[in-house]
PDB file of N, CA and C in Angstrom:
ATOM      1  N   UNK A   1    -102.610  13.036 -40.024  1.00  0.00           N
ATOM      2  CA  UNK A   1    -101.684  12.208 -40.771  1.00  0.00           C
ATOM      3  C   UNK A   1    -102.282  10.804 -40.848  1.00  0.00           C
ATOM      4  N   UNK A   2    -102.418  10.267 -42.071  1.00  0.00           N
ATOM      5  CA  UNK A   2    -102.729   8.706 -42.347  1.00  0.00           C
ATOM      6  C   UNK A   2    -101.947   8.006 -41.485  1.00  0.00           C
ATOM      7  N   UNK A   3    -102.231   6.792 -41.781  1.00  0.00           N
ATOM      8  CA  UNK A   3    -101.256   5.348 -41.723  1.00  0.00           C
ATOM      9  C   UNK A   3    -100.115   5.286 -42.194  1.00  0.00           C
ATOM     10  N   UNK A   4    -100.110   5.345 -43.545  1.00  0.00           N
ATOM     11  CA  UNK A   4     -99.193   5.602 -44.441  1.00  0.00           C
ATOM     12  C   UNK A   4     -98.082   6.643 -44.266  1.00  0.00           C
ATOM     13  N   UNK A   5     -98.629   7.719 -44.546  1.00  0.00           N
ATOM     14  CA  UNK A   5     -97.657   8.865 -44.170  1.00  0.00           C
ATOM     15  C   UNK A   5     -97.365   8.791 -42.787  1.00  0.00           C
ATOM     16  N   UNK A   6     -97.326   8.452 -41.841  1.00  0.00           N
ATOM     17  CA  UNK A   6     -96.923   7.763 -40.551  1.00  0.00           C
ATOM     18  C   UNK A   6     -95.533   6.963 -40.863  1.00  0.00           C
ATOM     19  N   UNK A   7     -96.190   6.084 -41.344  1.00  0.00           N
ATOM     20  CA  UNK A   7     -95.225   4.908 -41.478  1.00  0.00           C
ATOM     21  C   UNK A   7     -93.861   5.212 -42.720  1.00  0.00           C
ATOM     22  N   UNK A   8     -94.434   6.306 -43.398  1.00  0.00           N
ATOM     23  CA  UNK A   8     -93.411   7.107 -44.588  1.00  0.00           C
ATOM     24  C   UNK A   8     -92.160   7.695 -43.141  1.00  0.00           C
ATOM     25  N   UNK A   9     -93.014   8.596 -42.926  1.00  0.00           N
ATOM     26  CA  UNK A   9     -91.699   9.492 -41.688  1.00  0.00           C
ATOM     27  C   UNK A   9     -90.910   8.682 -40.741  1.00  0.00           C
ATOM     28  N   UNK A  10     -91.710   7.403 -40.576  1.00  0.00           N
ATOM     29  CA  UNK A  10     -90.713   6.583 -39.295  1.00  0.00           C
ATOM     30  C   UNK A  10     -89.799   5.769 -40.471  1.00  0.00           C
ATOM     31  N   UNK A  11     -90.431   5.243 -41.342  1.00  0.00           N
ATOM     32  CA  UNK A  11     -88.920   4.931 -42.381  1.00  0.00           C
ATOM     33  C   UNK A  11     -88.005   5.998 -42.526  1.00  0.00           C
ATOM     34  N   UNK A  12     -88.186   7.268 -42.710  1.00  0.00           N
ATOM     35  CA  UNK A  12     -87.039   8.227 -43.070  1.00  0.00           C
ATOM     36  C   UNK A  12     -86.334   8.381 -42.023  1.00  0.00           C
ATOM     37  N   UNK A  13     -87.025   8.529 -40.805  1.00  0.00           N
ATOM     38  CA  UNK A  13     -86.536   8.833 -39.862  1.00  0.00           C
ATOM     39  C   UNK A  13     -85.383   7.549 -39.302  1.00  0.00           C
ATOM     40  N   UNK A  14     -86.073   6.705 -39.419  1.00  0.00           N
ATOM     41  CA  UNK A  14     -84.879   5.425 -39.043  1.00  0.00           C
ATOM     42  C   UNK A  14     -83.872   5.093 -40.139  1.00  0.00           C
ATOM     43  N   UNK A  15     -83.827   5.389 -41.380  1.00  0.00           N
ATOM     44  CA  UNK A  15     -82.788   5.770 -42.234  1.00  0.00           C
ATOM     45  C   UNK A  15     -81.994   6.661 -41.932  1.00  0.00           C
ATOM     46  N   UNK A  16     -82.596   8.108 -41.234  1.00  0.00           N
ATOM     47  CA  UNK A  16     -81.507   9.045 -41.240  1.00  0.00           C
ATOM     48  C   UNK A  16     -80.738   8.564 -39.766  1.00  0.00           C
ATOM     49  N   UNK A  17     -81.420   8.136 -39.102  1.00  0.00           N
ATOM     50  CA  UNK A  17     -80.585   7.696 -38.023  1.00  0.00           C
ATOM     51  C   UNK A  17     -79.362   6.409 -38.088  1.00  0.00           C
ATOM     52  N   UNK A  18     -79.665   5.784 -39.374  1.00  0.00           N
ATOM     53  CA  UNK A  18     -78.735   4.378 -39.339  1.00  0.00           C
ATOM     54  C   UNK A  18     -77.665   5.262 -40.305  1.00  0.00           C
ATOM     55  N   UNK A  19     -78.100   6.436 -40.428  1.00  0.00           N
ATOM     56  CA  UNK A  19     -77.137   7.040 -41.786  1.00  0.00           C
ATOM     57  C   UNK A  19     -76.062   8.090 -40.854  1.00  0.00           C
ATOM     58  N   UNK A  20     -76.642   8.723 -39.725  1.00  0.00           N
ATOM     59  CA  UNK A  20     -75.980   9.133 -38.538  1.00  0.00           C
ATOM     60  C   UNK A  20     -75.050   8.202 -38.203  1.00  0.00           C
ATOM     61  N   UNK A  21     -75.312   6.900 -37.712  1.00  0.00           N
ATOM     62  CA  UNK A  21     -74.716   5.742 -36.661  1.00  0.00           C
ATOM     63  C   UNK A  21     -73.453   5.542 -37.542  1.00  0.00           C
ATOM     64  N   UNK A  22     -73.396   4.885 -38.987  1.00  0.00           N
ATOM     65  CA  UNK A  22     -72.556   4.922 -39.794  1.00  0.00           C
ATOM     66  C   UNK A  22     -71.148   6.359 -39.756  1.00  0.00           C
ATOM     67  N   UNK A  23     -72.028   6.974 -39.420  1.00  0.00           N
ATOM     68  CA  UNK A  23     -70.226   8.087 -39.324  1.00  0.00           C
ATOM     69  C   UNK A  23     -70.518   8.356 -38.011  1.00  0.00           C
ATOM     70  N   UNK A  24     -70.852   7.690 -37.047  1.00  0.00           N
ATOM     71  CA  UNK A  24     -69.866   7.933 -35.186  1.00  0.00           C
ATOM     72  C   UNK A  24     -69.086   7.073 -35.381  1.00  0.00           C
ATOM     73  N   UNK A  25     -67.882   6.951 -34.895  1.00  0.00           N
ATOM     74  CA  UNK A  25     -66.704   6.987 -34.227  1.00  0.00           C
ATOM     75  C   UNK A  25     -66.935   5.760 -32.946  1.00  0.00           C
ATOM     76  N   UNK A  26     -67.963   4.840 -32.617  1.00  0.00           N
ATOM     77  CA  UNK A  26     -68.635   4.189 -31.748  1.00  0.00           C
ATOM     78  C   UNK A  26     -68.076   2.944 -31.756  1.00  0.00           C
ATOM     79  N   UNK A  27     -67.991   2.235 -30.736  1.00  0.00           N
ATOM     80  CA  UNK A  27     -68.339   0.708 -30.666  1.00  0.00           C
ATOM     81  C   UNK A  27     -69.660   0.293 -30.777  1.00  0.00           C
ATOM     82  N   UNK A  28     -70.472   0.144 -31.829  1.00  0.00           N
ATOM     83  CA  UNK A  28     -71.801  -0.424 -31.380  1.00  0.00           C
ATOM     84  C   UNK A  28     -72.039  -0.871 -32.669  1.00  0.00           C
ATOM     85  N   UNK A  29     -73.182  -1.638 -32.533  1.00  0.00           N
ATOM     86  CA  UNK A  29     -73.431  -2.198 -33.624  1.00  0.00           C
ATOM     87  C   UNK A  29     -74.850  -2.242 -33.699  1.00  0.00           C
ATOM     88  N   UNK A  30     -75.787  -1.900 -35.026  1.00  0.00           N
ATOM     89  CA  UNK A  30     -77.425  -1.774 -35.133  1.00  0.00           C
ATOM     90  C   UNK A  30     -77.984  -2.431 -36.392  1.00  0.00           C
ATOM     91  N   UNK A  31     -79.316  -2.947 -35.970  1.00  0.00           N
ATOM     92  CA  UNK A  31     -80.001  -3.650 -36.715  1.00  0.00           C
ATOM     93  C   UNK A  31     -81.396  -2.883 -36.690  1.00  0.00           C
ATOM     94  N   UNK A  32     -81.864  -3.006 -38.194  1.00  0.00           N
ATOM     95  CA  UNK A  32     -83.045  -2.987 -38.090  1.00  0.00           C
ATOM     96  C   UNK A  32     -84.014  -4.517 -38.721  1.00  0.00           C
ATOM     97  N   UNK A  33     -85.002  -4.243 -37.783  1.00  0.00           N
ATOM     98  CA  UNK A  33     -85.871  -5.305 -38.377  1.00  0.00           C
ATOM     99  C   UNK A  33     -87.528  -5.571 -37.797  1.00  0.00           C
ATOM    100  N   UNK A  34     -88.080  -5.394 -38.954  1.00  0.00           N
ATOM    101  CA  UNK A  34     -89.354  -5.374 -38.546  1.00  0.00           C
ATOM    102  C   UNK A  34     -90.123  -3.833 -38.173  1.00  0.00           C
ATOM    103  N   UNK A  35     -89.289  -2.816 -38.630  1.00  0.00           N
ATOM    104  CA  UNK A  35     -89.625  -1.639 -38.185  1.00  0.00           C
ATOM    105  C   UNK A  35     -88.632  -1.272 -36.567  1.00  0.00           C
ATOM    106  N   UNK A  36     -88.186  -1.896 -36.285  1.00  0.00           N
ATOM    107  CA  UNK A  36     -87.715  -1.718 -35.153  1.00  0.00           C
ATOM    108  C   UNK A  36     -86.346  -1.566 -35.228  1.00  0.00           C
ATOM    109  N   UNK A  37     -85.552  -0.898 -34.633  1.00  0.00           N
ATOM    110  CA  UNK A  37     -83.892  -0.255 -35.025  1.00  0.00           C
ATOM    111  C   UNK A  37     -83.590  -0.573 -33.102  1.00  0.00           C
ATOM    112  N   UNK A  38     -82.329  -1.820 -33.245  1.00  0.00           N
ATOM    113  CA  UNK A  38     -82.280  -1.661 -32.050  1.00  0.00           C
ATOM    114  C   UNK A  38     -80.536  -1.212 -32.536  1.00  0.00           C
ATOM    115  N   UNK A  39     -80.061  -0.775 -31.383  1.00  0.00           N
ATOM    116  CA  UNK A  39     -78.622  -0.538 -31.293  1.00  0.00           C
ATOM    117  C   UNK A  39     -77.910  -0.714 -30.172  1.00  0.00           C
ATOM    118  N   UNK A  40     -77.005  -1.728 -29.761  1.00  0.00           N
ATOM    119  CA  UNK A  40     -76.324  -2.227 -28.902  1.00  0.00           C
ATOM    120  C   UNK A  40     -74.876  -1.551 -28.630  1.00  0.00           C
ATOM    121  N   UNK A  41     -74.325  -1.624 -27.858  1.00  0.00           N
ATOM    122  CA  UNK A  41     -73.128  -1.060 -27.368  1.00  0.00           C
ATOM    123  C   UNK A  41     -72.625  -1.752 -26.476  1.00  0.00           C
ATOM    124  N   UNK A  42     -71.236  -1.481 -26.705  1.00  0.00           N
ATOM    125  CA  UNK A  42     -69.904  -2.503 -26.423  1.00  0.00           C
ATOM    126  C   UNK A  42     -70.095  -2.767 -25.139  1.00  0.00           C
ATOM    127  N   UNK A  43     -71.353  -2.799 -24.065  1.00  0.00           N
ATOM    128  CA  UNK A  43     -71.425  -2.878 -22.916  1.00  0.00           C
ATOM    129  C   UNK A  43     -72.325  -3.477 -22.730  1.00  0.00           C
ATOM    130  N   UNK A  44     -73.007  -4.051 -23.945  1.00  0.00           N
ATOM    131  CA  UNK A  44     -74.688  -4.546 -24.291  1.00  0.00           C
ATOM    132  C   UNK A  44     -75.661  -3.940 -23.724  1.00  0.00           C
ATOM    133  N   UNK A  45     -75.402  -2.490 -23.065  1.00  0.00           N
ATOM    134  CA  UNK A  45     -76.759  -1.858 -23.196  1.00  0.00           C
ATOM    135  C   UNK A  45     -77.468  -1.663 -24.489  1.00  0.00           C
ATOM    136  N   UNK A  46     -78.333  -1.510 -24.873  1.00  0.00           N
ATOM    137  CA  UNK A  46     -79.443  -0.926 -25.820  1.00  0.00           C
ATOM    138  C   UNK A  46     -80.103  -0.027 -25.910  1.00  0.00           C
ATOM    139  N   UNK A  47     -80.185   0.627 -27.020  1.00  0.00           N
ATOM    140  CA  UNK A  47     -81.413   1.637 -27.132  1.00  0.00           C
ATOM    141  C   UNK A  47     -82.500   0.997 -28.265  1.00  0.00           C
ATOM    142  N   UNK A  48     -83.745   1.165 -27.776  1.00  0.00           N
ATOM    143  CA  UNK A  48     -84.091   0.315 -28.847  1.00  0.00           C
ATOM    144  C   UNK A  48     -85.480   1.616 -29.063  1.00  0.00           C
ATOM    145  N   UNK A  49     -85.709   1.426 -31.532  1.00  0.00           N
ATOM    146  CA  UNK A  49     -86.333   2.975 -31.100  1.00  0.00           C
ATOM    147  C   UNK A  49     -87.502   1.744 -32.447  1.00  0.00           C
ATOM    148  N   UNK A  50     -88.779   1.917 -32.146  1.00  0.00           N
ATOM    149  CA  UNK A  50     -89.915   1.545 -33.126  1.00  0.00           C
ATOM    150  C   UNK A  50     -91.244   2.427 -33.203  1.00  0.00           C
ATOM    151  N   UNK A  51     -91.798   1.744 -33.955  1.00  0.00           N
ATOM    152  CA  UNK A  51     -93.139   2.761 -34.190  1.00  0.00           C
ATOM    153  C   UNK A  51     -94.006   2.764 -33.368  1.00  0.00           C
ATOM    154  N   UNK A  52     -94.992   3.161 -33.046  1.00  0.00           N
ATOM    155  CA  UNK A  52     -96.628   2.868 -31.940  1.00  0.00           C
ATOM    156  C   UNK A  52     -97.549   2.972 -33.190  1.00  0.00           C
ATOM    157  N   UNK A  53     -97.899   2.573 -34.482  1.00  0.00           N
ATOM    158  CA  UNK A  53     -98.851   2.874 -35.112  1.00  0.00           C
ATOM    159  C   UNK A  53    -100.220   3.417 -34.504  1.00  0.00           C
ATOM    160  N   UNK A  54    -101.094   2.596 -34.164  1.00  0.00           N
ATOM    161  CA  UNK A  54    -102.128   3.536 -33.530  1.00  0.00           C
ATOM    162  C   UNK A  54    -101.978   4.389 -32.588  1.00  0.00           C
ATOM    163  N   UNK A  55    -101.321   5.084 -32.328  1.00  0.00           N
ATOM    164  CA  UNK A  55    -100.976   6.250 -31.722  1.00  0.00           C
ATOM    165  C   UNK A  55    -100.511   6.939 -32.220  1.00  0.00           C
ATOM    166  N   UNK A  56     -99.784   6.796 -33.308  1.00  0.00           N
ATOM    167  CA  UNK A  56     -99.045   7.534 -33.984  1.00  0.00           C
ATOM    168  C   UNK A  56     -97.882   8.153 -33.601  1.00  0.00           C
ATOM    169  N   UNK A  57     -97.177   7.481 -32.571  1.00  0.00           N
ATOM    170  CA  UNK A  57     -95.925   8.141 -31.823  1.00  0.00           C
ATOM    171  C   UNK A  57     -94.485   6.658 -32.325  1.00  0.00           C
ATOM    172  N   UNK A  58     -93.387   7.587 -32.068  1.00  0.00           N
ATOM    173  CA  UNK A  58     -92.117   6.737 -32.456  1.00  0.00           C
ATOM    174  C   UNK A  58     -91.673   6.972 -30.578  1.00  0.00           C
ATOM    175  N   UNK A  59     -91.429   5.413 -30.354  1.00  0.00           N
ATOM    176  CA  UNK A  59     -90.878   5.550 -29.043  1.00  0.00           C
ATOM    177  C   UNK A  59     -89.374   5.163 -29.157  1.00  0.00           C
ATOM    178  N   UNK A  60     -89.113   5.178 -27.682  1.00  0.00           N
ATOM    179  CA  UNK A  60     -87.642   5.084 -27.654  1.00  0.00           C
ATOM    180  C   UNK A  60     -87.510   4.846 -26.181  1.00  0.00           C
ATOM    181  N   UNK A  61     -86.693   3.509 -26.026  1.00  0.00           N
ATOM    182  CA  UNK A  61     -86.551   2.370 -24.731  1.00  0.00           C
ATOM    183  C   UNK A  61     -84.791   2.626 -24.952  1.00  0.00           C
ATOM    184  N   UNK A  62     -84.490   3.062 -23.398  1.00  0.00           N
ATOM    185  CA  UNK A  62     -82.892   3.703 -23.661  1.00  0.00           C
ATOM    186  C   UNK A  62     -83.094   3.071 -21.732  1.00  0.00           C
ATOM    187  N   UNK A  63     -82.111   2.693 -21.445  1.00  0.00           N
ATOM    188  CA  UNK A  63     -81.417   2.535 -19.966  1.00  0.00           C
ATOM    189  C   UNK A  63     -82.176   3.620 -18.865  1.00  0.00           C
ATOM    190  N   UNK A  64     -82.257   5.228 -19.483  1.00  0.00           N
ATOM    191  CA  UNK A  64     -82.953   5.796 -18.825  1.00  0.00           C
ATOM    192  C   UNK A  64     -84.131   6.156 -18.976  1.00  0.00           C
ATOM    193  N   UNK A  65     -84.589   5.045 -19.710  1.00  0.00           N
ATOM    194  CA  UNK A  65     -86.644   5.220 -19.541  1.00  0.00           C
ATOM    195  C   UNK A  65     -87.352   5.051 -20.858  1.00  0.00           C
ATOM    196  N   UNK A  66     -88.374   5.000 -20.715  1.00  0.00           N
ATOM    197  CA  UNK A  66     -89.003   5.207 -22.274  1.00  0.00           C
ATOM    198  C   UNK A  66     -89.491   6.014 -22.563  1.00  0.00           C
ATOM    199  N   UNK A  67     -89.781   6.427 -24.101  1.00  0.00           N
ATOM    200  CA  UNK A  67     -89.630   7.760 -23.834  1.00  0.00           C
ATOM    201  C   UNK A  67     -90.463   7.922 -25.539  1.00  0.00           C
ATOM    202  N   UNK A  68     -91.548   8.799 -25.217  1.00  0.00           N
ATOM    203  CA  UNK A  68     -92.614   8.749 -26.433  1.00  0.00           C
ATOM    204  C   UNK A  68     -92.442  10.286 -26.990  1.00  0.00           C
ATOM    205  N   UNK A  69     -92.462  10.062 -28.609  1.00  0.00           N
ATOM    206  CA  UNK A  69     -92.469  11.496 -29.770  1.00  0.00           C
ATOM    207  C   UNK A  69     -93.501  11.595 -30.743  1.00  0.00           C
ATOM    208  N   UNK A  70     -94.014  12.682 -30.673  1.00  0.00           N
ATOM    209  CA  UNK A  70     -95.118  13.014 -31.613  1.00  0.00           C
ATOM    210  C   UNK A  70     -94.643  13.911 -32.578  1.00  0.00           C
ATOM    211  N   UNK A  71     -95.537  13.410 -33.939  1.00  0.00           N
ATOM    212  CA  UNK A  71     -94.526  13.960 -34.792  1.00  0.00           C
ATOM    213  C   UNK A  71     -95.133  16.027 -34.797  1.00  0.00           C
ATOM    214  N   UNK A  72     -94.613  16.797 -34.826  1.00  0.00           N
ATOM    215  CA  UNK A  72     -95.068  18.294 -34.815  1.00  0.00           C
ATOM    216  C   UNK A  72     -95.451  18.708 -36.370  1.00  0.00           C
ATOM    217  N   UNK A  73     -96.068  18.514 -37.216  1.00  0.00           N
ATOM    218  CA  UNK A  73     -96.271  19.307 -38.735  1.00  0.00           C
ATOM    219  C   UNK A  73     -95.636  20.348 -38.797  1.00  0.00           C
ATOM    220  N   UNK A  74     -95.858  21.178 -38.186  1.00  0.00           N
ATOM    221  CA  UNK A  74     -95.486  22.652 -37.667  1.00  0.00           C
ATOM    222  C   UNK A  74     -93.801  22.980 -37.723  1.00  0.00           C
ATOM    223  N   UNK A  75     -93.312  22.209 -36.868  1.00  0.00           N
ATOM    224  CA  UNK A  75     -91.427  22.712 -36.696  1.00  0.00           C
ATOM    225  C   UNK A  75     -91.135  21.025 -37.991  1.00  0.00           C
ATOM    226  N   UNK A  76     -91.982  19.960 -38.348  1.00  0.00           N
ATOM    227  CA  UNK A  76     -91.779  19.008 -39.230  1.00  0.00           C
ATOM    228  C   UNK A  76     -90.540  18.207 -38.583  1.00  0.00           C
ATOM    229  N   UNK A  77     -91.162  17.874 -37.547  1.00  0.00           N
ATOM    230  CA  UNK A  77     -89.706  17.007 -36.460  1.00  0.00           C
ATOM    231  C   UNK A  77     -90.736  16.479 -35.155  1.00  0.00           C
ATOM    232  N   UNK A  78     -89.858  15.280 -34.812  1.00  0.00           N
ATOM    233  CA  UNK A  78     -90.611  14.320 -34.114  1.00  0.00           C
ATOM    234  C   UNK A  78     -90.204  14.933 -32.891  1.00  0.00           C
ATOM    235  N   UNK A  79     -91.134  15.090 -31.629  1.00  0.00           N
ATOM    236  CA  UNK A  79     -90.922  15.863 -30.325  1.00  0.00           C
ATOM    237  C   UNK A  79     -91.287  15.335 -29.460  1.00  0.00           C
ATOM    238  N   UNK A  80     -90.659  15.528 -28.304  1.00  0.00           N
ATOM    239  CA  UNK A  80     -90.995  14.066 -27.312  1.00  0.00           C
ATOM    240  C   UNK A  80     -92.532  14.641 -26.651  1.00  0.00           C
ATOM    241  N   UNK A  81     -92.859  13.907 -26.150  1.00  0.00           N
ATOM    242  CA  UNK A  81     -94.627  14.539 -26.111  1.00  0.00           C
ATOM    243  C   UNK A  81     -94.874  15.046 -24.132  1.00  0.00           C
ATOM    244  N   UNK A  82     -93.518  14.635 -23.084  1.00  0.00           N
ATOM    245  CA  UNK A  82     -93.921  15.477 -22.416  1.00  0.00           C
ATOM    246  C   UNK A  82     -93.551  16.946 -21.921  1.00  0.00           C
ATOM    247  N   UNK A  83     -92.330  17.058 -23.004  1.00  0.00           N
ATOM    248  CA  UNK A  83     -91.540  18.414 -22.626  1.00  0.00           C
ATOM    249  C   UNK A  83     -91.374  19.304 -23.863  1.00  0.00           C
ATOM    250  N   UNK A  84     -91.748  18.519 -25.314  1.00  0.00           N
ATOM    251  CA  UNK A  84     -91.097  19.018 -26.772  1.00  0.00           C
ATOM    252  C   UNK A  84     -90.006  18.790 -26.800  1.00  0.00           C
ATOM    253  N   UNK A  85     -88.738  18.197 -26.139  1.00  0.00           N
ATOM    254  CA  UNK A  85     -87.712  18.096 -26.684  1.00  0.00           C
ATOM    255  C   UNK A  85     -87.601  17.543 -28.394  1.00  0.00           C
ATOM    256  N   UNK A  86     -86.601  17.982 -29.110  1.00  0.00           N
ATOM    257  CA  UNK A  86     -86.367  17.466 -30.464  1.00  0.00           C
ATOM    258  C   UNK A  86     -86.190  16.189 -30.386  1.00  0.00           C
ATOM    259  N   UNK A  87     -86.428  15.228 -31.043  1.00  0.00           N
ATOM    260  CA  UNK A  87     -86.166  13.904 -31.301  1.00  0.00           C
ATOM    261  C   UNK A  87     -84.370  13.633 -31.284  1.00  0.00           C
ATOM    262  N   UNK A  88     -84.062  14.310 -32.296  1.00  0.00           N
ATOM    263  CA  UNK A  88     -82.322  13.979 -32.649  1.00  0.00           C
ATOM    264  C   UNK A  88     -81.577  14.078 -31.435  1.00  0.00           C
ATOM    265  N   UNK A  89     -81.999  15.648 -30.398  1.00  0.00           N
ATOM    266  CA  UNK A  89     -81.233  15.958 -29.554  1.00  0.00           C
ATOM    267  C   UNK A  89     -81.525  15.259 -28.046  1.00  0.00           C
ATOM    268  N   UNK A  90     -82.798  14.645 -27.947  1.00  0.00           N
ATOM    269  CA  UNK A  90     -83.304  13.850 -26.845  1.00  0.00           C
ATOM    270  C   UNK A  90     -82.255  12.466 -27.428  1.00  0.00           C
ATOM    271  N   UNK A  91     -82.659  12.042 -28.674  1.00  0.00           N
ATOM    272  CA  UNK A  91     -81.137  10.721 -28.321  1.00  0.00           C
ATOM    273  C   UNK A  91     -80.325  10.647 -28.530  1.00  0.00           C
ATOM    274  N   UNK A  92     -79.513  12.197 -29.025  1.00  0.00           N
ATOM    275  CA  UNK A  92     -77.793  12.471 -28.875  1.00  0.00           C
ATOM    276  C   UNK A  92     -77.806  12.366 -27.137  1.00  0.00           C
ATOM    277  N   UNK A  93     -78.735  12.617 -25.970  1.00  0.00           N
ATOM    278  CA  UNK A  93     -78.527  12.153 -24.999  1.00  0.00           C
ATOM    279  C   UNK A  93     -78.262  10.818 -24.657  1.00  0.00           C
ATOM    280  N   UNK A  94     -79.236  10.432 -25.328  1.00  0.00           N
ATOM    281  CA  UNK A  94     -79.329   8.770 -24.520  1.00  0.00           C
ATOM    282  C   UNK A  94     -78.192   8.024 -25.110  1.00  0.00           C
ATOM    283  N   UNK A  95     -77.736   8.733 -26.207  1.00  0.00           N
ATOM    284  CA  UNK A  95     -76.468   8.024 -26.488  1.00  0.00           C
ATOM    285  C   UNK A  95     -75.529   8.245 -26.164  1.00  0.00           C
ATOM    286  N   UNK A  96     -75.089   9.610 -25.338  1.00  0.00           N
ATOM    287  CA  UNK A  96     -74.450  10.274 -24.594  1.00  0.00           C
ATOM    288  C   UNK A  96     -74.335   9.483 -23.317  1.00  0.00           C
ATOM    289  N   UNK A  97     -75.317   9.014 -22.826  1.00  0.00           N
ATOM    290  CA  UNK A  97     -75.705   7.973 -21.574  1.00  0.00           C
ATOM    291  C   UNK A  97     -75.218   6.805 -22.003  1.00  0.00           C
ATOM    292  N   UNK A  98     -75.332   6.142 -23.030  1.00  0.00           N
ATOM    293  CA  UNK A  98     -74.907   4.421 -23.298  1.00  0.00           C
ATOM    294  C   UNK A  98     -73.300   4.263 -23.231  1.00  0.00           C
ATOM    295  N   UNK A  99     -73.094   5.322 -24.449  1.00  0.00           N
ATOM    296  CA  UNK A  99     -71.845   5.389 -24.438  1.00  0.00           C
ATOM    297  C   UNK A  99     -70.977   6.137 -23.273  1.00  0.00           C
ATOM    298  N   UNK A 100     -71.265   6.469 -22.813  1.00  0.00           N
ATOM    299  CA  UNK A 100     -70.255   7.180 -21.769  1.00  0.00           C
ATOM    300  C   UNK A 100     -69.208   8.572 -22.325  1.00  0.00           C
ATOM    301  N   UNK A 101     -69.232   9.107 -22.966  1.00  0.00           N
ATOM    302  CA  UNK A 101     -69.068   9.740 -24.127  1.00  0.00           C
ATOM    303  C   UNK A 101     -70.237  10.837 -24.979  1.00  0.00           C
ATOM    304  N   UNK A 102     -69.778  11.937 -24.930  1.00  0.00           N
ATOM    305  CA  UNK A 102     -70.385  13.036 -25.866  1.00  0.00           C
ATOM    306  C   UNK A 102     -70.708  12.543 -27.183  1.00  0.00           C
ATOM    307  N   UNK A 103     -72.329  12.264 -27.555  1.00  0.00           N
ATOM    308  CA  UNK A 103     -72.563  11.976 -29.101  1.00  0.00           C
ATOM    309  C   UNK A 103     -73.857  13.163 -29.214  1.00  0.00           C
ATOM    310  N   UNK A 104     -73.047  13.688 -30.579  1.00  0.00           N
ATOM    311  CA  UNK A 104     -73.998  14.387 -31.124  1.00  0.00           C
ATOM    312  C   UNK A 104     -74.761  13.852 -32.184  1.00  0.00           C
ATOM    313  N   UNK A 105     -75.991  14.191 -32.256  1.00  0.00           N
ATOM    314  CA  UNK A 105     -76.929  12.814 -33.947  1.00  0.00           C
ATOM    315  C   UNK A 105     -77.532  14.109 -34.661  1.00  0.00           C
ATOM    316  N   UNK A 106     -77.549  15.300 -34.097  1.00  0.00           N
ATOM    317  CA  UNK A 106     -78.605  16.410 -34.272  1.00  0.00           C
ATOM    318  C   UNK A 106     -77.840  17.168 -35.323  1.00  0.00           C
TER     319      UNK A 106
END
């Protein structure tokens, strides 16, 4: 995968996620800027999710750790790189964790 097409999937991908956030039911509130999507909660924890360009991985800094995804061609979904978890369903956890509260994003 280029540069480009890199940087294509982490835009979609952080669209479909601000397009998720928009219909929870949440106290929180998210910004993007600069490539970077942070999202705060009514407790001011954060999850905060951006690109790694030369690496080519989308990380994700959540209360319980950081936490790196490679994108798979194959299943065409970003997977966390030390177990395969799915992207969506690794941070319906961590949002599950912020919020205190069951969120599904997947």
């Amino acid at each position: 995968m280029n540069e480009s097409e890199f940087n294509e999937l982490i835009d979609e991908t952080i669209e479909a996620i601000e397009d998720k956030l928009d219909e929870l039911d949440l106290d929180i509130d998210f910004e993007t800027a600069g490539g970077i999507l942070t999202i705060t909660f009514d407790d001011d924890s954060k999850i905060i999710i951006n690109r790694q360009a030369p690496l080519k991985q989308l990380w994700v800094a959540a209360k319980t750790g950081g936490f790196h995804f490679n994108y798979d061609t194959a299943a065409q979904a970003w997977v966390k790189d030390d177990d395969g978890t799915e992207f969506f369903s690794a941070l319906s956890q961590y949002f599950t964790d912020h919020a205190n509260e069951k969120v599904e994003l997947s």
